[in-house]
N, C-alpha and C. Protein backbone atom coordinates (compact mmCIF):
# COMPACT_ATOMS: atom_id res chain seq x y z
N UNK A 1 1.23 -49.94 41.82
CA UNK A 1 2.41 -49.12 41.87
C UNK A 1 1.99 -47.66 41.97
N UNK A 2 2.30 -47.19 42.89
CA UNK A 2 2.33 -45.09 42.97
C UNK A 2 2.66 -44.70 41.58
N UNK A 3 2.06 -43.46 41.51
CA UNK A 3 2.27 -43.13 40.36
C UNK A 3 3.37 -42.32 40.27
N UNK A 4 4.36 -42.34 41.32
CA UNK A 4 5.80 -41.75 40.73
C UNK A 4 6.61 -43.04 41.35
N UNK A 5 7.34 -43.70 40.20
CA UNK A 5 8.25 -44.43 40.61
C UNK A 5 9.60 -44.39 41.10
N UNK A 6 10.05 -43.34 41.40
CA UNK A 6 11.42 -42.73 41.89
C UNK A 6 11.30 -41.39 42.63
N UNK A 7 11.19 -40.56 43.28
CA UNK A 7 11.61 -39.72 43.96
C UNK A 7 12.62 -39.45 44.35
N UNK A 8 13.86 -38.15 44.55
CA UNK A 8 15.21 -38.33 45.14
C UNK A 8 15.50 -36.78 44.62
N UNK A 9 16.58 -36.39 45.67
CA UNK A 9 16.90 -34.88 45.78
C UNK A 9 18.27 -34.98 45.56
N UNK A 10 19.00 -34.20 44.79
CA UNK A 10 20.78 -34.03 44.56
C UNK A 10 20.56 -32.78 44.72
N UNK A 11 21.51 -32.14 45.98
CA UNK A 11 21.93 -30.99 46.00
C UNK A 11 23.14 -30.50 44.98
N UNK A 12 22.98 -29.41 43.88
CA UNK A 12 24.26 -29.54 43.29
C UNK A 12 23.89 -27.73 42.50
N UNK A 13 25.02 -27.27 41.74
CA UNK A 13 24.75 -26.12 41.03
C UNK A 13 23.49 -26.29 40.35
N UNK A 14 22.80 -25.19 40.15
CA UNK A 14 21.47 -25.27 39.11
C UNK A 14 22.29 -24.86 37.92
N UNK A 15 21.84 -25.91 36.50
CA UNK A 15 22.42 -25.19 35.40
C UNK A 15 21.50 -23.73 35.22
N UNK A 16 20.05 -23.52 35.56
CA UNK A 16 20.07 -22.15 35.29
C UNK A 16 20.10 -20.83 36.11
N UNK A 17 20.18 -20.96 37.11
CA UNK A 17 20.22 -20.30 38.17
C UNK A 17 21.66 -20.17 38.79
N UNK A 18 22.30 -20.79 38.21
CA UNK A 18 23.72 -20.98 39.23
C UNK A 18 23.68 -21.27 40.65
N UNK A 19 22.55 -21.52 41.12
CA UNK A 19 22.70 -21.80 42.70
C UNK A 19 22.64 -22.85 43.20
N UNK A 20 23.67 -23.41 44.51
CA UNK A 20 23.53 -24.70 45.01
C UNK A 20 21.75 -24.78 45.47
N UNK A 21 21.05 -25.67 45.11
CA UNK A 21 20.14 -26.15 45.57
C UNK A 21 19.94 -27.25 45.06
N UNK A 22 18.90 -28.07 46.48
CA UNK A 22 18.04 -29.24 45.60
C UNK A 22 17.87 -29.79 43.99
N UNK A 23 17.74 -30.36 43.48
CA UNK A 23 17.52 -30.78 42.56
C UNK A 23 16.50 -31.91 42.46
N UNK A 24 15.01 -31.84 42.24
CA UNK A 24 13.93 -32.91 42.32
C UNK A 24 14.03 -33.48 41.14
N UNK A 25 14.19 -34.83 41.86
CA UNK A 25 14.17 -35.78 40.77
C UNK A 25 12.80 -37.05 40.45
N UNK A 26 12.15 -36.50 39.62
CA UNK A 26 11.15 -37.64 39.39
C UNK A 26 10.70 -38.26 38.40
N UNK A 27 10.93 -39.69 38.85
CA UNK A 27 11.10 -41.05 37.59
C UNK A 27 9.33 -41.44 37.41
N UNK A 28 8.96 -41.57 36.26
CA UNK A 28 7.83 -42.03 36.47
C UNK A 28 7.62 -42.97 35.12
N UNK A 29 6.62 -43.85 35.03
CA UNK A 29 7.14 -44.91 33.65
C UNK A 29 7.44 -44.23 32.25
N UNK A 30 6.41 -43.52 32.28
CA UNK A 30 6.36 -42.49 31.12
C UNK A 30 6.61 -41.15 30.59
N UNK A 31 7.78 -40.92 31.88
CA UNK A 31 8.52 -39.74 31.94
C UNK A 31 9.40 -39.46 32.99
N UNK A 32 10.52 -38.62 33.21
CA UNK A 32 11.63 -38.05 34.61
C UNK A 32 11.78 -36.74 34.17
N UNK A 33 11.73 -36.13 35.66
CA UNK A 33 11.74 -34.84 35.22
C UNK A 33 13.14 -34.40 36.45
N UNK A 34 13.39 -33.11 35.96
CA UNK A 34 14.60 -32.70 37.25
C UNK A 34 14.12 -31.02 37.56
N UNK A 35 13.94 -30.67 38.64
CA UNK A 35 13.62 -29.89 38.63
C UNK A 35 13.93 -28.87 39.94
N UNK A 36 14.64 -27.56 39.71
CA UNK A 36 15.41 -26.97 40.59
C UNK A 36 14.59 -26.75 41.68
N UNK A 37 15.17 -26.59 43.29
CA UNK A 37 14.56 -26.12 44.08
C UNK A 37 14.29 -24.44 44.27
N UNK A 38 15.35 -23.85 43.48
CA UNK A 38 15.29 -22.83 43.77
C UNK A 38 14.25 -21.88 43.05
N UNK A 39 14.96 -22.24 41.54
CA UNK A 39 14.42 -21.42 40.41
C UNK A 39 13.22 -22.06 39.73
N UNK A 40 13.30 -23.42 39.46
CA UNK A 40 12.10 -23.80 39.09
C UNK A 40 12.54 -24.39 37.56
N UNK A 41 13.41 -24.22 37.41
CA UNK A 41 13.87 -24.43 36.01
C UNK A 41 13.61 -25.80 35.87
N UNK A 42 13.32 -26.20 35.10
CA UNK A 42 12.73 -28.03 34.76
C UNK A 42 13.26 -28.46 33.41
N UNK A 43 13.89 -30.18 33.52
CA UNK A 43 14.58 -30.39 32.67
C UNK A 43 13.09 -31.45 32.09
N UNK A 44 12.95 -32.05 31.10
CA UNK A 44 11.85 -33.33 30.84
C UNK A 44 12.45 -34.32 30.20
N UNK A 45 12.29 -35.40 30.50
CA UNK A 45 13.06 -36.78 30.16
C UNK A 45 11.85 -37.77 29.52
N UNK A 46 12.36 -38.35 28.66
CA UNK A 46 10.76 -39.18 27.81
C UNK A 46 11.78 -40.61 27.75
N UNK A 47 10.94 -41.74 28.26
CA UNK A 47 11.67 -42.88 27.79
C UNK A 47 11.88 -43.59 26.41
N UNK A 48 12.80 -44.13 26.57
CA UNK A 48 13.37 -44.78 25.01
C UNK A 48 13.53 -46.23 25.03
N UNK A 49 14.45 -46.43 25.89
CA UNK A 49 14.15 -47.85 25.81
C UNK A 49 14.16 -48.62 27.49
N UNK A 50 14.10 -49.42 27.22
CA UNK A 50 13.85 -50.74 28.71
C UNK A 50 14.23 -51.97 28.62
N UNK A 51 15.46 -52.06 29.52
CA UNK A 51 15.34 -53.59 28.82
C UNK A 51 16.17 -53.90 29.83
N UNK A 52 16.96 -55.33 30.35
CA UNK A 52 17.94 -55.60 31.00
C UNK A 52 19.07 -55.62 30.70
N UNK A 53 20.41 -55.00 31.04
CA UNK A 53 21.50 -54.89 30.87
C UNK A 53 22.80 -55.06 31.47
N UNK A 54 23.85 -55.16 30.82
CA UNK A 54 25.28 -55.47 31.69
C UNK A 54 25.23 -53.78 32.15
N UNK A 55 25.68 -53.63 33.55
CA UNK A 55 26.15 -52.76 34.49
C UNK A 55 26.85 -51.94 33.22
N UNK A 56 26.49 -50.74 32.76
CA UNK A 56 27.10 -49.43 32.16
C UNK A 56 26.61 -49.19 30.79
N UNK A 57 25.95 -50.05 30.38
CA UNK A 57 26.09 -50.23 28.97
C UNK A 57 24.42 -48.66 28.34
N UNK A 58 24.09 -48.34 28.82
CA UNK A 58 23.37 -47.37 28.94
C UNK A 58 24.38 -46.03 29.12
N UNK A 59 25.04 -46.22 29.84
CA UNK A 59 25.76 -44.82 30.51
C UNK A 59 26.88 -44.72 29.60
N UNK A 60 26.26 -43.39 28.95
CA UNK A 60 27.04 -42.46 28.08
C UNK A 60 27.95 -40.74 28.74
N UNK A 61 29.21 -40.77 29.30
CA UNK A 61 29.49 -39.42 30.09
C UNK A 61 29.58 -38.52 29.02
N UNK A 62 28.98 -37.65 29.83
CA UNK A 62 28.61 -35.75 28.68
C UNK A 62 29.98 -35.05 29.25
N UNK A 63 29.88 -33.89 28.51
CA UNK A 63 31.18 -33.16 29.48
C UNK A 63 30.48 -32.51 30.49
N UNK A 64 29.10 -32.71 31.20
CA UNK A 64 28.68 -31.83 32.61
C UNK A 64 29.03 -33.15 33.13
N UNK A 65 29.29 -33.05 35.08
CA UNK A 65 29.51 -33.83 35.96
C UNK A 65 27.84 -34.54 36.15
N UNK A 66 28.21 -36.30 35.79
CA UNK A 66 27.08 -37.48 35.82
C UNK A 66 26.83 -37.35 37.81
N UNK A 67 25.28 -37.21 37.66
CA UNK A 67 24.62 -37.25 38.97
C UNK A 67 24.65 -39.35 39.41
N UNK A 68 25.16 -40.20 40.06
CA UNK A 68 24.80 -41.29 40.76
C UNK A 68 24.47 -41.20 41.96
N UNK A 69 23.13 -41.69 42.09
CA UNK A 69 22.29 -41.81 43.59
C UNK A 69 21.53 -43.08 43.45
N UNK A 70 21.25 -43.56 44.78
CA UNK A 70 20.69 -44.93 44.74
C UNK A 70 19.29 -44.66 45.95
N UNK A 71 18.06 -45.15 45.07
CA UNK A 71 16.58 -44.82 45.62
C UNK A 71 15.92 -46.16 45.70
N UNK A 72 15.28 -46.17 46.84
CA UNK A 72 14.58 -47.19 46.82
C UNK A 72 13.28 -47.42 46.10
N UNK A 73 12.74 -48.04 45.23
CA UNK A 73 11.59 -48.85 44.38
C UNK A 73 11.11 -50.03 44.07
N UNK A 74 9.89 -50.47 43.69
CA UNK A 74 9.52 -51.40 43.29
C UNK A 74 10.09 -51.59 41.72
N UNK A 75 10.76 -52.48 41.54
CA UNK A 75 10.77 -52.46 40.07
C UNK A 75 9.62 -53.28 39.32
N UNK A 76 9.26 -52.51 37.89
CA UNK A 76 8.54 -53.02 37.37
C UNK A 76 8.77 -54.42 36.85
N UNK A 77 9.96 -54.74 36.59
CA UNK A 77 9.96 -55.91 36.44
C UNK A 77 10.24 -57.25 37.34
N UNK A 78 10.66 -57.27 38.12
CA UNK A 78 10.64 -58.33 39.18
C UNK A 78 9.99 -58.24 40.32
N UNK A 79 9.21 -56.83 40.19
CA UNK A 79 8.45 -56.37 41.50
C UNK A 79 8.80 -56.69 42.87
N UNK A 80 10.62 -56.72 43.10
CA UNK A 80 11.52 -56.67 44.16
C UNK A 80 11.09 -54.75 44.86
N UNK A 81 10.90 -54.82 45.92
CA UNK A 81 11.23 -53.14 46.56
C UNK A 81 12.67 -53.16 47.04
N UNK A 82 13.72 -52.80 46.28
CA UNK A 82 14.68 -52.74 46.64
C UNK A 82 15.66 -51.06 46.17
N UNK A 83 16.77 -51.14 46.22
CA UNK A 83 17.61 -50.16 45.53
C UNK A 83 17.76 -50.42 43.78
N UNK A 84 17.36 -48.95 43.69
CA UNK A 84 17.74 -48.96 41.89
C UNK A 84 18.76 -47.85 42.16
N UNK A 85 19.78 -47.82 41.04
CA UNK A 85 20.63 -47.24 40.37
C UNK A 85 20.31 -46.08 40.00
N UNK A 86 20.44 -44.58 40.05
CA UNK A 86 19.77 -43.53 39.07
C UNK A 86 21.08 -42.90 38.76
N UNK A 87 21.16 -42.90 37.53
CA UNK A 87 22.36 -41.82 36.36
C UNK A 87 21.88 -41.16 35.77
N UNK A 88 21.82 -39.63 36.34
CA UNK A 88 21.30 -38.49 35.57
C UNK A 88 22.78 -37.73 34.91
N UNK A 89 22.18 -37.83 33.24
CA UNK A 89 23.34 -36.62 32.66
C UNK A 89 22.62 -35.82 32.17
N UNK A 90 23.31 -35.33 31.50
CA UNK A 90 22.97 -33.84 30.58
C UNK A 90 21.77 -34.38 30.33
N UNK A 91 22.17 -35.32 29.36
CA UNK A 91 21.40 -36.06 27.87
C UNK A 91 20.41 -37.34 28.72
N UNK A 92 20.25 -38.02 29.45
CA UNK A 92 20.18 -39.03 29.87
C UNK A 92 19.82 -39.18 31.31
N UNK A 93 18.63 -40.00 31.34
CA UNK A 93 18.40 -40.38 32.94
C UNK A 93 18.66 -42.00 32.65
N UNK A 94 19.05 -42.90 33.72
CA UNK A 94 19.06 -44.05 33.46
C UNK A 94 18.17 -44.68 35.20
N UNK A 95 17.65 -45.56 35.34
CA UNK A 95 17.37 -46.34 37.03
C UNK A 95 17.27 -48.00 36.41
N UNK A 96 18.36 -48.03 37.37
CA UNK A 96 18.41 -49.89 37.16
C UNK A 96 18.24 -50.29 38.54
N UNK A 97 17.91 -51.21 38.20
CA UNK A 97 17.34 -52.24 39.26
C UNK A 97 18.77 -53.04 40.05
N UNK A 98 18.74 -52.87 41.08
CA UNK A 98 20.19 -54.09 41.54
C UNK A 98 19.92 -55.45 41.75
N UNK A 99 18.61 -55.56 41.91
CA UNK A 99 18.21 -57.11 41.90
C UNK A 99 18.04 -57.95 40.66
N UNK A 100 17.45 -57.05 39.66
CA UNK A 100 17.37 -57.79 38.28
C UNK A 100 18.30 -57.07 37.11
N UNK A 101 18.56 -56.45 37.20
CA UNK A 101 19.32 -55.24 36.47
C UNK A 101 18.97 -54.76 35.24
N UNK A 102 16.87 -54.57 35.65
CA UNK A 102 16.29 -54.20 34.54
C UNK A 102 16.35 -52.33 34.58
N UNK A 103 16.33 -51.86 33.34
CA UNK A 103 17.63 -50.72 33.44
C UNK A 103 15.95 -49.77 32.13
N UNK A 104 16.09 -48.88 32.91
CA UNK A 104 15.00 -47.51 31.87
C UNK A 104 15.63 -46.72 31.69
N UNK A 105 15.69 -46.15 30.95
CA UNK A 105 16.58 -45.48 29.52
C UNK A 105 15.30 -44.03 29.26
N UNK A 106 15.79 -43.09 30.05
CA UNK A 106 14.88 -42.05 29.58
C UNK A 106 16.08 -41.23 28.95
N UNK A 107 16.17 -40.19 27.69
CA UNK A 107 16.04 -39.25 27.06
C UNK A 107 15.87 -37.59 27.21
N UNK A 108 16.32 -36.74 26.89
CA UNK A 108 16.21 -35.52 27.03
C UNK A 108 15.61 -34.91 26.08
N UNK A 109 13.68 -34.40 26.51
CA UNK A 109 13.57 -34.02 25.80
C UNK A 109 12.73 -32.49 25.50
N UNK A 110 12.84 -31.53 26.80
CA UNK A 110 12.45 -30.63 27.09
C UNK A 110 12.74 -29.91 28.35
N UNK A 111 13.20 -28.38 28.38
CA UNK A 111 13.28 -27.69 29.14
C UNK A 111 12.04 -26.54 29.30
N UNK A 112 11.62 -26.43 30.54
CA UNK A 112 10.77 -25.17 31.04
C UNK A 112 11.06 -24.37 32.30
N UNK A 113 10.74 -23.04 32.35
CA UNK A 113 11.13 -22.21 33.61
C UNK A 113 9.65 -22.39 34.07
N UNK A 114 9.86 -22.20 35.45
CA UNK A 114 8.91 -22.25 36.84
C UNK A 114 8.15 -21.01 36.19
N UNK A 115 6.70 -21.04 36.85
CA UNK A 115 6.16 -19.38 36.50
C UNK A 115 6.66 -18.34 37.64
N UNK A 116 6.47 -17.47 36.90
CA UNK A 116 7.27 -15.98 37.69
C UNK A 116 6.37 -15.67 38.31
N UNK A 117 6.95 -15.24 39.35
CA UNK A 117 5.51 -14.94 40.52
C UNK A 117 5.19 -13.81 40.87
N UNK A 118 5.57 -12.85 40.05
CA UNK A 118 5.41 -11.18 39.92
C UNK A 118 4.15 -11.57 39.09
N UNK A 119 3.66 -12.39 37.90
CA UNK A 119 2.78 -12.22 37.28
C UNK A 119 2.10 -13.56 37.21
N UNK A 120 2.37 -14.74 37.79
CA UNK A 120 2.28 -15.90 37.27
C UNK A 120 1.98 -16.35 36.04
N UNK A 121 2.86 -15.73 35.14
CA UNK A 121 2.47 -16.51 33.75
C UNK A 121 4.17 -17.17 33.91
N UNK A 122 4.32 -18.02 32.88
CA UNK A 122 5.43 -18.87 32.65
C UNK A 122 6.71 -18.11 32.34
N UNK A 123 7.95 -18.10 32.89
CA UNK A 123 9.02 -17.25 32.52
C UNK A 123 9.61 -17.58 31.37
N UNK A 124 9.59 -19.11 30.75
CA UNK A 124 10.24 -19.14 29.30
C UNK A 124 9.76 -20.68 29.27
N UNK A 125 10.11 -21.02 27.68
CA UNK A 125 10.34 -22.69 27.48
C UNK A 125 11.34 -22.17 26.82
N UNK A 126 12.03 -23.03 26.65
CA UNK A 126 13.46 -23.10 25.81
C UNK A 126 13.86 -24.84 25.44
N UNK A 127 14.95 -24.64 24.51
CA UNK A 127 14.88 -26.35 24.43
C UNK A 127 16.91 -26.17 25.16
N UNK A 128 16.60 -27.13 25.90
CA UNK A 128 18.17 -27.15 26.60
C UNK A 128 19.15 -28.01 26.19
N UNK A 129 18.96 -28.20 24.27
CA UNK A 129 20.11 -28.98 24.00
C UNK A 129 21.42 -27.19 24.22
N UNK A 130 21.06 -26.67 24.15
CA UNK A 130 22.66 -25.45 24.17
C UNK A 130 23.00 -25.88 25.68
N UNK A 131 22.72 -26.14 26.56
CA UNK A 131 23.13 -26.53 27.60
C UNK A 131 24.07 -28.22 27.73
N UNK A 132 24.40 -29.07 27.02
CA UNK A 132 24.62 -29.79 27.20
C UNK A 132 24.84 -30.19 25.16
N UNK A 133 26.34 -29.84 25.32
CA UNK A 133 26.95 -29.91 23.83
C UNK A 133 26.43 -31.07 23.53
């Protein structure tokens, strides 16, 4: 298996930048990250749990608007290459599988800014629960 298991772009507002751009999205077993095209601002996602599930039962809505996009992968568990499910919220990344409907459960658990390129040192860490009541 590659060592990023999801790749996928949502164009949408940046929560820190305010600007429509890209949004990189990358799933990997032992982490998802989201990360602006513009500004650089990066969200970090740590997994919690894994397991197979009824269709929703993971998906918790925040009051920001839930990202759904569908990426193609190998899933780890039935090792089908097909379409998985991805639900990014505030709080929450989810990618399920449509063939087996084995479902990863990542977590929110760190925000960082891109480095500034006037000096290249890092523009901030911050933790982005104030972003997402």
């Amino acid at each position: 298996m590659d060592e990023k298991f999801i790749s996928a772009n949502y164009p949408t507002d940046c929560y820190h930048c305010r600007q429509t751009a890209d949004q990189h999205i990358h799933v990997m077993p032992n982490r998802a990250d989201v990360t602006c095209g513009n500004c650089g601002a990066t969200r970090v996602f740590i997994p919690l749990n894994e397991d197979v599930d009824r269709e929703g039962v993971f998906i918790k809505p925040g009051p920001w608007p839930v990202w759904s996009l569908l990426a193609p992968a190998v899933c780890r568990n039935c090792g089908i290459d097909g379409p998985h499910d991805i639900t990014v919220s505030c709080r929450t990344i989810t990618v399920r599988c449509r063939n087996c409907r084995f479902t990863h459960l990542y977590r929110f658990n760190l925000e960082y800014m891109a480095k500034d390129a006037s000096d290249d040192k890092p523009a901030d860490v911050v933790s982005g629960h104030a972003f997402c009541p």
